[in-house]
PDB file of N, CA and C in Angstrom:
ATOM      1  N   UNK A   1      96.478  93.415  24.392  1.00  0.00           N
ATOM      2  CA  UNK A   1      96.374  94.154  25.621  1.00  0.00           C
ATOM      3  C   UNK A   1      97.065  95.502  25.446  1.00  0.00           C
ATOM      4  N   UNK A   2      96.483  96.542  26.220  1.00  0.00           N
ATOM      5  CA  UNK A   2      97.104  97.675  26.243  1.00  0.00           C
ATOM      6  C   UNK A   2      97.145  98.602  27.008  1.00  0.00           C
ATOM      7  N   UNK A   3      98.485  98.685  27.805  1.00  0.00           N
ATOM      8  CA  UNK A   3      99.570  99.001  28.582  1.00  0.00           C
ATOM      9  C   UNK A   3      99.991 100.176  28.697  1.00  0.00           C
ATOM     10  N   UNK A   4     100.647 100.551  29.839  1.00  0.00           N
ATOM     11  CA  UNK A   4     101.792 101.272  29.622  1.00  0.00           C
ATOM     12  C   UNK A   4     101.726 102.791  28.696  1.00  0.00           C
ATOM     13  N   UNK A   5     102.205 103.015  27.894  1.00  0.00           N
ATOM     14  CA  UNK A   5     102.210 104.525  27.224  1.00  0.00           C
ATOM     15  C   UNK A   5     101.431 104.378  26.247  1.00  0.00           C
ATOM     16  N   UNK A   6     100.862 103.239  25.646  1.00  0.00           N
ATOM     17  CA  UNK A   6     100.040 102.940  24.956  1.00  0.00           C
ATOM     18  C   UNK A   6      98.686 103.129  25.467  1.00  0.00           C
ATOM     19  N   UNK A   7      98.152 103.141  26.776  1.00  0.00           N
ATOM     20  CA  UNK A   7      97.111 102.921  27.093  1.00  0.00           C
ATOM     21  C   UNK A   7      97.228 104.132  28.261  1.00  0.00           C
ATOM     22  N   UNK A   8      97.941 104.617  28.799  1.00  0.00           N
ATOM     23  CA  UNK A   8      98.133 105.678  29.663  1.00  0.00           C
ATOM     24  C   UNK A   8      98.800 106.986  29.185  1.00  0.00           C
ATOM     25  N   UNK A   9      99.343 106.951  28.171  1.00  0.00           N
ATOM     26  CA  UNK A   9      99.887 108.380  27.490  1.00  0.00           C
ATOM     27  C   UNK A   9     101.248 108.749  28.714  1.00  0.00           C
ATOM     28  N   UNK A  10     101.253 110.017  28.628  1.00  0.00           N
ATOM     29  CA  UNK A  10     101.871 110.307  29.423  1.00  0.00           C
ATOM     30  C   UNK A  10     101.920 109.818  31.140  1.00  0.00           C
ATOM     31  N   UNK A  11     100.975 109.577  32.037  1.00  0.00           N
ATOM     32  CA  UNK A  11     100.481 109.244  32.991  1.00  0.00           C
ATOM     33  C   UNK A  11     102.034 108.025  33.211  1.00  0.00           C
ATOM     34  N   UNK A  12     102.452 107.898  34.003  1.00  0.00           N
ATOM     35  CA  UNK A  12     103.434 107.213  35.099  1.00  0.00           C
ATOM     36  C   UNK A  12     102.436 105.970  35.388  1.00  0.00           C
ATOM     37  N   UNK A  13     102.644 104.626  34.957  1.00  0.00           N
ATOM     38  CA  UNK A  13     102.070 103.366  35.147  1.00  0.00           C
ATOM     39  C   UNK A  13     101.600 103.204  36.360  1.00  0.00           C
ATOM     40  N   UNK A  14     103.602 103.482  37.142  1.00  0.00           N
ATOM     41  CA  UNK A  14     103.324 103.510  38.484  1.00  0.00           C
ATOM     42  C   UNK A  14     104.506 104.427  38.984  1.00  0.00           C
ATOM     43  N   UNK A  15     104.445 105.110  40.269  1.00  0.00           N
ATOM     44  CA  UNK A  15     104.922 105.603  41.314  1.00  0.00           C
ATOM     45  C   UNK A  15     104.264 105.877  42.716  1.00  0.00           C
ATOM     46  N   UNK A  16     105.810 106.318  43.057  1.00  0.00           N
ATOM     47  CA  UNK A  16     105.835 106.570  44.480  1.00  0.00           C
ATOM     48  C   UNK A  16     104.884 107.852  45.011  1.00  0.00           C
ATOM     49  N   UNK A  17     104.242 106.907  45.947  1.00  0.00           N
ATOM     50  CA  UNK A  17     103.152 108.415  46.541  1.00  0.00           C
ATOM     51  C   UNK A  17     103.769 109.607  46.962  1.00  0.00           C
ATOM     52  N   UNK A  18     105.149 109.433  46.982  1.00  0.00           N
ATOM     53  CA  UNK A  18     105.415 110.780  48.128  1.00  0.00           C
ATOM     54  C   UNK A  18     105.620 111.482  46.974  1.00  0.00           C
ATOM     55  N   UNK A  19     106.159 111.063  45.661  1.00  0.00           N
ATOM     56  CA  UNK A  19     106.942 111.930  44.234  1.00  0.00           C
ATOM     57  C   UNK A  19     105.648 112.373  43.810  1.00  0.00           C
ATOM     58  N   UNK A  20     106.322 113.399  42.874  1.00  0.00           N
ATOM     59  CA  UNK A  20     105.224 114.495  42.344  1.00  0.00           C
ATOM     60  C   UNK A  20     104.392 113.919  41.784  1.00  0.00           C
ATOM     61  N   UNK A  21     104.694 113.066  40.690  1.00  0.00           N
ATOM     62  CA  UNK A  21     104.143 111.743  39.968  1.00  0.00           C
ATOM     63  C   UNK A  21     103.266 111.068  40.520  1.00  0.00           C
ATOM     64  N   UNK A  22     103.502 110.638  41.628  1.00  0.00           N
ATOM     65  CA  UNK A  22     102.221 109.697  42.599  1.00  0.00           C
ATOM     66  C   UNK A  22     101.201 110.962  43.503  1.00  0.00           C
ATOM     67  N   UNK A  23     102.149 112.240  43.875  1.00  0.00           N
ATOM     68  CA  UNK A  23     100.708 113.081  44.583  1.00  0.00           C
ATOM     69  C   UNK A  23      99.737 113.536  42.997  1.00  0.00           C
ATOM     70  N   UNK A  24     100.516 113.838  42.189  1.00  0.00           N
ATOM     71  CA  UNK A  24      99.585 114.080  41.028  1.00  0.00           C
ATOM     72  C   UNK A  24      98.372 112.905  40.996  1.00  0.00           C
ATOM     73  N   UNK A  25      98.744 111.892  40.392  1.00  0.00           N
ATOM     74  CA  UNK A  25      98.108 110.883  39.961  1.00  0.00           C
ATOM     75  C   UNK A  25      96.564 110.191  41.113  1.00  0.00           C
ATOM     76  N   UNK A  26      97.434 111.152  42.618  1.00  0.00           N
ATOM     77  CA  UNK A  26      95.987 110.862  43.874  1.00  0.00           C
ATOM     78  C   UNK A  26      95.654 111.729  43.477  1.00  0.00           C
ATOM     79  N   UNK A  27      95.762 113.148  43.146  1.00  0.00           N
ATOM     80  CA  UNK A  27      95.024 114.143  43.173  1.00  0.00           C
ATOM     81  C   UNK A  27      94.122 113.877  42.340  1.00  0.00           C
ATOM     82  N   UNK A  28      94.517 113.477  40.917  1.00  0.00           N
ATOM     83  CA  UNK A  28      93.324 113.242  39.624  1.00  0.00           C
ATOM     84  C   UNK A  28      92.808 112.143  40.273  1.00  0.00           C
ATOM     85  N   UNK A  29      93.258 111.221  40.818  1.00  0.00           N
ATOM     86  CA  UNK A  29      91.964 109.571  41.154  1.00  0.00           C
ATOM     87  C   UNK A  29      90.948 110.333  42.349  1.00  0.00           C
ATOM     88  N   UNK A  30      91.392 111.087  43.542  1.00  0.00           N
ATOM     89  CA  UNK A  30      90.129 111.462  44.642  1.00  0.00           C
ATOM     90  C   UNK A  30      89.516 112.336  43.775  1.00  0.00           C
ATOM     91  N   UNK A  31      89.578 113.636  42.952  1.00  0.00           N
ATOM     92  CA  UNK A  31      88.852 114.263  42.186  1.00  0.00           C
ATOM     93  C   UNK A  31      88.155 113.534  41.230  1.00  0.00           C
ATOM     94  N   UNK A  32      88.398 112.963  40.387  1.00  0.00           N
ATOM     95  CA  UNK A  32      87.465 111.820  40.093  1.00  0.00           C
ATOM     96  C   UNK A  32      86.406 111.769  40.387  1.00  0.00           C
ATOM     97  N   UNK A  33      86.913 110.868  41.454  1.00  0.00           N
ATOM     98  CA  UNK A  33      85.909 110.336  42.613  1.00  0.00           C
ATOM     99  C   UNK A  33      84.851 110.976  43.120  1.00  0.00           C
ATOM    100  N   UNK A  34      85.352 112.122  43.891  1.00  0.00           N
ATOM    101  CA  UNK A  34      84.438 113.076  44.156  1.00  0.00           C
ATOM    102  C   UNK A  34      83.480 113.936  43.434  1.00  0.00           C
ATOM    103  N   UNK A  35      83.992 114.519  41.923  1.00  0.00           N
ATOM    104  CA  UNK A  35      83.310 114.750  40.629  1.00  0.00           C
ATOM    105  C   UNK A  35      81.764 113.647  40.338  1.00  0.00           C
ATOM    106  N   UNK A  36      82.540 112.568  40.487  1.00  0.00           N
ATOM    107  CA  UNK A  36      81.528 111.095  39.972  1.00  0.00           C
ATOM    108  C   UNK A  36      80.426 111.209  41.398  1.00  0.00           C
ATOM    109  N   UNK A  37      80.817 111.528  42.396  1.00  0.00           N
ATOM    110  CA  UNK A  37      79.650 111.183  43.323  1.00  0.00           C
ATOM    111  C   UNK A  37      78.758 112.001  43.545  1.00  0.00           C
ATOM    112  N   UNK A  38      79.702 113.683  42.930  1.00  0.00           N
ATOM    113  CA  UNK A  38      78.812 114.847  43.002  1.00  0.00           C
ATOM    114  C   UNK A  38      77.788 114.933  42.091  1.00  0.00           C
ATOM    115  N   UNK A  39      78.119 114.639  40.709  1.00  0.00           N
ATOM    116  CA  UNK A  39      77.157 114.299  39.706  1.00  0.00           C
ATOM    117  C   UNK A  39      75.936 113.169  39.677  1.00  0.00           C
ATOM    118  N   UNK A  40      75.897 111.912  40.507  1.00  0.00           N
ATOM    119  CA  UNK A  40      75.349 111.445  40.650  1.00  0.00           C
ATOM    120  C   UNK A  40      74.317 111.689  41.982  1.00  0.00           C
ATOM    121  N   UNK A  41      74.857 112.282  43.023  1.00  0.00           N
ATOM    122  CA  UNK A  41      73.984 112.691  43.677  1.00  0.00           C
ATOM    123  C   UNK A  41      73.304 113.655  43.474  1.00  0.00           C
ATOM    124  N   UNK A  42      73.573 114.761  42.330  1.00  0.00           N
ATOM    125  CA  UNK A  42      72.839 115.979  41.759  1.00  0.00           C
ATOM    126  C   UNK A  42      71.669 114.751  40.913  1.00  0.00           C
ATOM    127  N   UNK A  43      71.779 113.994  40.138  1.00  0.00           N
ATOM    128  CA  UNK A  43      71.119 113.403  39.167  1.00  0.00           C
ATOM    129  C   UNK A  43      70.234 112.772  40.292  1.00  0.00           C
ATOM    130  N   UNK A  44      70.350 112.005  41.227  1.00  0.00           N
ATOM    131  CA  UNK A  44      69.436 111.362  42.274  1.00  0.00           C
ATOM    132  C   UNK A  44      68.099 113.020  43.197  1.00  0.00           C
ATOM    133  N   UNK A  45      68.991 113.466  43.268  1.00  0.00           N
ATOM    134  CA  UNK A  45      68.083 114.526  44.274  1.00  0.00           C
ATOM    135  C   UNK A  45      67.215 115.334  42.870  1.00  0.00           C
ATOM    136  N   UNK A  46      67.973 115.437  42.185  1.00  0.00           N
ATOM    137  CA  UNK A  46      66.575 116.098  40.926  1.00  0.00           C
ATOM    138  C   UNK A  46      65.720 115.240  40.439  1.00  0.00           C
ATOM    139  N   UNK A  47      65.696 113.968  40.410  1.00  0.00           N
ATOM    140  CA  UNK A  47      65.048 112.872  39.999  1.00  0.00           C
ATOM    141  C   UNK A  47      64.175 112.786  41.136  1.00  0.00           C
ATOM    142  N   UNK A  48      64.446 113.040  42.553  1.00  0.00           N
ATOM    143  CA  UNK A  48      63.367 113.034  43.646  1.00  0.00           C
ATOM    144  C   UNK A  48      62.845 113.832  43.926  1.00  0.00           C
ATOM    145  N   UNK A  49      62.852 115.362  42.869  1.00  0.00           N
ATOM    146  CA  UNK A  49      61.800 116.110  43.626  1.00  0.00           C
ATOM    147  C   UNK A  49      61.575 116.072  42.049  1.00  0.00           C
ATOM    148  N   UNK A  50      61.378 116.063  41.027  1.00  0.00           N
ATOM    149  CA  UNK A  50      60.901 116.016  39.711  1.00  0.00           C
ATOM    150  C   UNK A  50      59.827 114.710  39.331  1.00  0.00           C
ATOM    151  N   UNK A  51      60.248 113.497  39.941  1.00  0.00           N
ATOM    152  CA  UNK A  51      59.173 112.318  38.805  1.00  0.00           C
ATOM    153  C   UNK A  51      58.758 111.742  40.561  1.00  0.00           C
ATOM    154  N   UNK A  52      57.747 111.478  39.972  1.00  0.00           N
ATOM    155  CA  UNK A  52      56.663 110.521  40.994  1.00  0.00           C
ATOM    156  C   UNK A  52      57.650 109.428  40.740  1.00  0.00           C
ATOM    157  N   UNK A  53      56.637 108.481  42.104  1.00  0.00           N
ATOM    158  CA  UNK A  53      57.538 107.142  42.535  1.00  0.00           C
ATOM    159  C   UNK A  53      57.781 106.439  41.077  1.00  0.00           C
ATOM    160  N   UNK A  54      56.794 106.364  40.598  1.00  0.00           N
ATOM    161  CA  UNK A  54      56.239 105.434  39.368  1.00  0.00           C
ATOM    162  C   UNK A  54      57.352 105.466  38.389  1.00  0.00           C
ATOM    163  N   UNK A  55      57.508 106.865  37.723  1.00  0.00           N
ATOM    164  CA  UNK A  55      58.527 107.452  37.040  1.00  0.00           C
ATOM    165  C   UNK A  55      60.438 107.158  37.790  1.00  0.00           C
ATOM    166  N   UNK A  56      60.496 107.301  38.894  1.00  0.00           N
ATOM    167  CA  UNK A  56      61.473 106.996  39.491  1.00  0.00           C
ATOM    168  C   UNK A  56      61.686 105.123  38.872  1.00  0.00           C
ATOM    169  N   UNK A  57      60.723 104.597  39.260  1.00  0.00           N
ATOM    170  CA  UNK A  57      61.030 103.183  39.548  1.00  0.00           C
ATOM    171  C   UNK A  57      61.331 102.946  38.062  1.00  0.00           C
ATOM    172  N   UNK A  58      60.938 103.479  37.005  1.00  0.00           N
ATOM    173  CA  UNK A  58      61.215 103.237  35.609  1.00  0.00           C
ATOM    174  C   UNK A  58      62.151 104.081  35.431  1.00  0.00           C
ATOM    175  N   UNK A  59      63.147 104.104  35.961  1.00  0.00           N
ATOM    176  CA  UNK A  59      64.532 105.099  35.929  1.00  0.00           C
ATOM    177  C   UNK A  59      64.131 105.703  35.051  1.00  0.00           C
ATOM    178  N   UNK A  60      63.937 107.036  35.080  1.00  0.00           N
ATOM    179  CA  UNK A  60      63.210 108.083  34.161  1.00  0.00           C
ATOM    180  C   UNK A  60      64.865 108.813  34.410  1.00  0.00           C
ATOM    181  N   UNK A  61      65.290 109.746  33.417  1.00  0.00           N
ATOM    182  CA  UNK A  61      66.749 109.989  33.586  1.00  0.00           C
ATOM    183  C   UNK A  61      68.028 109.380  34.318  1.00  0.00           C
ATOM    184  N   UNK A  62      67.828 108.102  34.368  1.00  0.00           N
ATOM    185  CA  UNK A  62      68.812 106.929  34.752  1.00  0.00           C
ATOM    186  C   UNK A  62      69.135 106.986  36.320  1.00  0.00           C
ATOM    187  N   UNK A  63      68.143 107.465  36.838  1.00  0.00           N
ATOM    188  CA  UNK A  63      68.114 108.035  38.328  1.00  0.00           C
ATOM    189  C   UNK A  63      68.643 106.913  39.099  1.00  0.00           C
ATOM    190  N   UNK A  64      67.701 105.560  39.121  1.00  0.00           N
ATOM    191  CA  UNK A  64      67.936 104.298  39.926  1.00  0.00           C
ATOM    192  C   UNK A  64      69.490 103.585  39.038  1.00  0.00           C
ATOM    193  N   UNK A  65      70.410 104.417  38.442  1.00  0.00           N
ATOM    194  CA  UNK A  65      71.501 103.650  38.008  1.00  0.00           C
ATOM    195  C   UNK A  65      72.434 104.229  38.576  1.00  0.00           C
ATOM    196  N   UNK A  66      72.014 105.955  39.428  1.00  0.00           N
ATOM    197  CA  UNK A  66      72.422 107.181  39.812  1.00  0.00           C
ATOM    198  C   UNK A  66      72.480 106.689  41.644  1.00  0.00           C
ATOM    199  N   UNK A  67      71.648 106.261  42.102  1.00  0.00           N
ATOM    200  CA  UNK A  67      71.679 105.306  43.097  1.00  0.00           C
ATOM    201  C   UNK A  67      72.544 104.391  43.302  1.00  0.00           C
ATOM    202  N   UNK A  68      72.728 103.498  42.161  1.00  0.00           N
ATOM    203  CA  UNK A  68      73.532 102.387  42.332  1.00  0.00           C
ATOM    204  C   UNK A  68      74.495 102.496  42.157  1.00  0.00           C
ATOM    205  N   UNK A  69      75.481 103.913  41.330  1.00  0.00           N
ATOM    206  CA  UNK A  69      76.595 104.133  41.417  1.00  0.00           C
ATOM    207  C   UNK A  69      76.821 104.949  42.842  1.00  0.00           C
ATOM    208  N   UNK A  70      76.372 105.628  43.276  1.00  0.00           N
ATOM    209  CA  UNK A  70      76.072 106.317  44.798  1.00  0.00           C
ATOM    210  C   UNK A  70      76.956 105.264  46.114  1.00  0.00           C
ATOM    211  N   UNK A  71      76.121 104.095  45.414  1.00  0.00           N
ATOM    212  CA  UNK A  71      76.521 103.150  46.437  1.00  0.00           C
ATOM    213  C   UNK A  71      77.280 101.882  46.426  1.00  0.00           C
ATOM    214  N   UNK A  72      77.871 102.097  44.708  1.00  0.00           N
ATOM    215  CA  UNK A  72      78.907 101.272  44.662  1.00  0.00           C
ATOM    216  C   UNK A  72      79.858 101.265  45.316  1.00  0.00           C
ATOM    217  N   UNK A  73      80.412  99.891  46.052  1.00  0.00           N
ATOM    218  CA  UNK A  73      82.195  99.819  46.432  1.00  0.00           C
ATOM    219  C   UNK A  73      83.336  99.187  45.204  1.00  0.00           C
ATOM    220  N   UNK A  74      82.595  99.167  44.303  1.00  0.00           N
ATOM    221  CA  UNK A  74      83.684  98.897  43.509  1.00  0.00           C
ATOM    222  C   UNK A  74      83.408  99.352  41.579  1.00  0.00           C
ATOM    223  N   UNK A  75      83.918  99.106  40.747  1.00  0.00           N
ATOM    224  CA  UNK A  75      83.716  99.680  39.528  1.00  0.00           C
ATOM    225  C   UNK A  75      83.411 101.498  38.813  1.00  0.00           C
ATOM    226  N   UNK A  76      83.072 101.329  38.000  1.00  0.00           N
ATOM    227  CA  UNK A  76      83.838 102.692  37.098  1.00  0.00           C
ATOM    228  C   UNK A  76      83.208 103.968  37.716  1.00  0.00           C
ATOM    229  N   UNK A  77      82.776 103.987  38.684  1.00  0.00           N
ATOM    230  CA  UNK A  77      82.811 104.932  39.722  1.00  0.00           C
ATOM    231  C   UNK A  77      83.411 105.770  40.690  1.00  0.00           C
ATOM    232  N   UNK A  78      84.410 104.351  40.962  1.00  0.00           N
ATOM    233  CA  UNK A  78      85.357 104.537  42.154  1.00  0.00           C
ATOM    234  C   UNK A  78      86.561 103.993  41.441  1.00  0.00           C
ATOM    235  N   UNK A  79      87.342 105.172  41.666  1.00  0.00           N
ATOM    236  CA  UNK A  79      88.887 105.768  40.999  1.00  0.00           C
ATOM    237  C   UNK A  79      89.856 105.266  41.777  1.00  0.00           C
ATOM    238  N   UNK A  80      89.958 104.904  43.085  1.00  0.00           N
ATOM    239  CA  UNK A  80      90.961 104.629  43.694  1.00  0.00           C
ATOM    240  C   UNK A  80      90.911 103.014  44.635  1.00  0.00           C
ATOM    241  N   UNK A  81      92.037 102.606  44.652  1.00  0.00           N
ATOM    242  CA  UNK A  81      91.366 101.259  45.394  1.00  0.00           C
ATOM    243  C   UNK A  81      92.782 101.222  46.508  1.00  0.00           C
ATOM    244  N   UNK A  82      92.478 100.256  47.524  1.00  0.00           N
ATOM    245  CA  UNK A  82      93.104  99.896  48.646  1.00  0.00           C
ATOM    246  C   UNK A  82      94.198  98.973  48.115  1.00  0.00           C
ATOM    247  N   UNK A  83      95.053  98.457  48.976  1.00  0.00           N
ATOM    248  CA  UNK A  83      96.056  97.364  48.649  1.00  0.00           C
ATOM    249  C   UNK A  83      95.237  95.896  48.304  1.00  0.00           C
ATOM    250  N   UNK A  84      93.864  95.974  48.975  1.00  0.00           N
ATOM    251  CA  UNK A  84      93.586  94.931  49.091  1.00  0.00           C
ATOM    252  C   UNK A  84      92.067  94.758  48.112  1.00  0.00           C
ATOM    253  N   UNK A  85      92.079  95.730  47.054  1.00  0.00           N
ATOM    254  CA  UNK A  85      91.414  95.425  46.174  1.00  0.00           C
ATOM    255  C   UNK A  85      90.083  96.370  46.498  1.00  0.00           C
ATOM    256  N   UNK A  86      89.551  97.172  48.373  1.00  0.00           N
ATOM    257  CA  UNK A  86      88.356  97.927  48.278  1.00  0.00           C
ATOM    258  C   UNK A  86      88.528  99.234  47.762  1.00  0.00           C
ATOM    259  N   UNK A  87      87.072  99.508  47.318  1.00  0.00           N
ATOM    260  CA  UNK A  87      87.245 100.575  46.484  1.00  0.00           C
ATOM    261  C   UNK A  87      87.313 101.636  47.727  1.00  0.00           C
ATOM    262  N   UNK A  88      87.950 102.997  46.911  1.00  0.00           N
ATOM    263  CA  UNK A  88      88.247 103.780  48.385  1.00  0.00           C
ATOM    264  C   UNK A  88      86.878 104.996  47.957  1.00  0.00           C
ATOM    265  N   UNK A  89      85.870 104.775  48.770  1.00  0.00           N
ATOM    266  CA  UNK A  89      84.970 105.746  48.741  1.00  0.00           C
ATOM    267  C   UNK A  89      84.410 107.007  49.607  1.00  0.00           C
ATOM    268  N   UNK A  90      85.718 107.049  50.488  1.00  0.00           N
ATOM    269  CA  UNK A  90      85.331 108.424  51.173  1.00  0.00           C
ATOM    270  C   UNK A  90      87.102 108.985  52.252  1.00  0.00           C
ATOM    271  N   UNK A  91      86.393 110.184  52.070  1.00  0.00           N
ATOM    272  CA  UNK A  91      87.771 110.896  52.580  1.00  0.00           C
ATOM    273  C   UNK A  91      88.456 110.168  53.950  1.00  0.00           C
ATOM    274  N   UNK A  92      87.947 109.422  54.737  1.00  0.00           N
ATOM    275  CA  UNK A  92      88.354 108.879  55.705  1.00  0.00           C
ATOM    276  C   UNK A  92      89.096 107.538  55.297  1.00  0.00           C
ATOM    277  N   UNK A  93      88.249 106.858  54.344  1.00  0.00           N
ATOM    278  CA  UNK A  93      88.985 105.494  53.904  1.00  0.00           C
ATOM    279  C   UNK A  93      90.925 105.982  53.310  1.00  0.00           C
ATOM    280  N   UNK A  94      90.624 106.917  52.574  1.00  0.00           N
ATOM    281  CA  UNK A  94      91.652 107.150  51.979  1.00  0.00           C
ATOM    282  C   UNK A  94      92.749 107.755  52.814  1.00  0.00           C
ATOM    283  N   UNK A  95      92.288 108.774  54.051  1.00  0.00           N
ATOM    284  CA  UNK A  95      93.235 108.965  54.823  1.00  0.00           C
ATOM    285  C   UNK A  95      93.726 107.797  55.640  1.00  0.00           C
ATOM    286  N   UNK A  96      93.210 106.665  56.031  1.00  0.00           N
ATOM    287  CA  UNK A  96      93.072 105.561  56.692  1.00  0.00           C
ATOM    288  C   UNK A  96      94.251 104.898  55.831  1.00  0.00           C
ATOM    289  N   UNK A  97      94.166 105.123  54.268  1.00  0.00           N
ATOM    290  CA  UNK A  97      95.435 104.726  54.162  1.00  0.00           C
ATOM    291  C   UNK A  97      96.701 105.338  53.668  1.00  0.00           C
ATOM    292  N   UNK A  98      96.644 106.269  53.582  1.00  0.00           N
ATOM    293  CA  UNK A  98      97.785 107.550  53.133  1.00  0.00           C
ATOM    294  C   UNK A  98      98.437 107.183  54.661  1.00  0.00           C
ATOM    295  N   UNK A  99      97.944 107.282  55.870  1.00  0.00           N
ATOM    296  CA  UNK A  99      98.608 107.174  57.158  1.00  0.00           C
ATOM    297  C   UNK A  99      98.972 105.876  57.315  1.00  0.00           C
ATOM    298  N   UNK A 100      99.081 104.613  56.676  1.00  0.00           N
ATOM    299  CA  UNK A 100      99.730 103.492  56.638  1.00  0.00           C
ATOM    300  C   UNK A 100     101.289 103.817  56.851  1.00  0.00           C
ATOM    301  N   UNK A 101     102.161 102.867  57.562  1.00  0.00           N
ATOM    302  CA  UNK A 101     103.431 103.020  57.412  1.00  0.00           C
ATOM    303  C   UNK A 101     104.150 102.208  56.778  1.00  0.00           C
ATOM    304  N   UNK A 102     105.419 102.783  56.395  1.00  0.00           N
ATOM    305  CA  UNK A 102     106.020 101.963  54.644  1.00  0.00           C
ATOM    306  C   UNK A 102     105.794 102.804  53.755  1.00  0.00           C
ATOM    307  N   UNK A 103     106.234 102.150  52.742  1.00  0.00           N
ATOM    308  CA  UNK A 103     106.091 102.677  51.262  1.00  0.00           C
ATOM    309  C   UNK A 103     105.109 102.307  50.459  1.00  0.00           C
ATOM    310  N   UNK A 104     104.462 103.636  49.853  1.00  0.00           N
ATOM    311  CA  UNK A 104     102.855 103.331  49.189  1.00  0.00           C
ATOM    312  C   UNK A 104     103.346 103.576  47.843  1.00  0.00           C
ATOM    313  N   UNK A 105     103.207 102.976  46.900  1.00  0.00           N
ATOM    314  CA  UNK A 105     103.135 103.053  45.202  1.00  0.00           C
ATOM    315  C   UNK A 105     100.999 103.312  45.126  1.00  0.00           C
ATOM    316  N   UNK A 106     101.558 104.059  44.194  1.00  0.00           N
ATOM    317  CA  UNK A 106     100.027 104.172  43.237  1.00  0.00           C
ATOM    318  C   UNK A 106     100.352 103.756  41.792  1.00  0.00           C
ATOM    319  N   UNK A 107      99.368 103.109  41.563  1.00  0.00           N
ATOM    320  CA  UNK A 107      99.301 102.411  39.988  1.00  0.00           C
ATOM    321  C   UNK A 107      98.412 102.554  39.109  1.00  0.00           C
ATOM    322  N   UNK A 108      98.497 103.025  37.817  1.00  0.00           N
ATOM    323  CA  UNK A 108      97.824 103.535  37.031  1.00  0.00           C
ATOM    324  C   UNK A 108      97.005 101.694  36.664  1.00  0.00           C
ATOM    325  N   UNK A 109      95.769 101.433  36.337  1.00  0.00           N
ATOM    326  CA  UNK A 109      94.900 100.433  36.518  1.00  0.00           C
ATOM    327  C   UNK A 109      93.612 100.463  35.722  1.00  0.00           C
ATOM    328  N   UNK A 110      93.086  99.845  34.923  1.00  0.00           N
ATOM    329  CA  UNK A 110      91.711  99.667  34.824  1.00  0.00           C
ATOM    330  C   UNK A 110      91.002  98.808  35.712  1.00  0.00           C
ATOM    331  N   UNK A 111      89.953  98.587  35.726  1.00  0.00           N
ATOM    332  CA  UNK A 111      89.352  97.651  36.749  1.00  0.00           C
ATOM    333  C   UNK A 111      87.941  97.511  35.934  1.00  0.00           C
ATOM    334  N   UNK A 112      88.332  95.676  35.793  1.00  0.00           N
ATOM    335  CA  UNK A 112      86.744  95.785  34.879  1.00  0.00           C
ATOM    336  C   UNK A 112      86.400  94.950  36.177  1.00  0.00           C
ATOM    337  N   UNK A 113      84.593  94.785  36.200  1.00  0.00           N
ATOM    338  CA  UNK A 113      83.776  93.899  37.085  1.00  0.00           C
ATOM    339  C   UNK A 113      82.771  93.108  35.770  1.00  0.00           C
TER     340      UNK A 113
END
């Protein structure tokens, strides 16, 4: 298995959201995020005005995989997750929990499905 500075480099395993360390570490997971959904929705909308249905349905430039990451709630799409394991896929979910009260840790994580 591999951990820690071995598997994260420099990157902080884990910290506190309020420390520089934990706003860094949201900043790179929502950018991510948002990067990954922008690219896939560019790849979906050129795939719908470029290939007939036919061509679509035979994922012709991985369009219908471009979809299904679109609308994933969980896996290598979505960068950030809840306490309770959902993936956080839009600016409201995530403010929904930044405004939680208590103390929030962020944790550096893979997530296989």
């Amino acid at each position: 298995m591999v951990a820690g500075k071995a598997r994260w480099g420099e990157l902080p395993v884990v910290a506190l959201l309020e420390s520089q360390e934990g706003a860094e570490l949201l900043k790179r997971g929502w950018n991510a995020t948002k990067e990954e959904f922008k690219e896939n929705l560019e790849q979906v909308q050129e795939a719908a005005e470029e290939f007939s249905i036919e061509e679509f349905m035979h994922d012709k430039n991985l369009a219908r995989h471009a979809c299904h990451c679109l609308g994933a709630y969980s896996g290598p799409s979505i960068y950030l997750y809840d306490e309770f394991g959902d993936g956080i896929r839009n600016r409201e979910h995530l403010d929904h929990v930044l405004n939680k009260e208590g103390t929030l840790w962020i944790i550096s994580a893979d997530v296989h499905y």
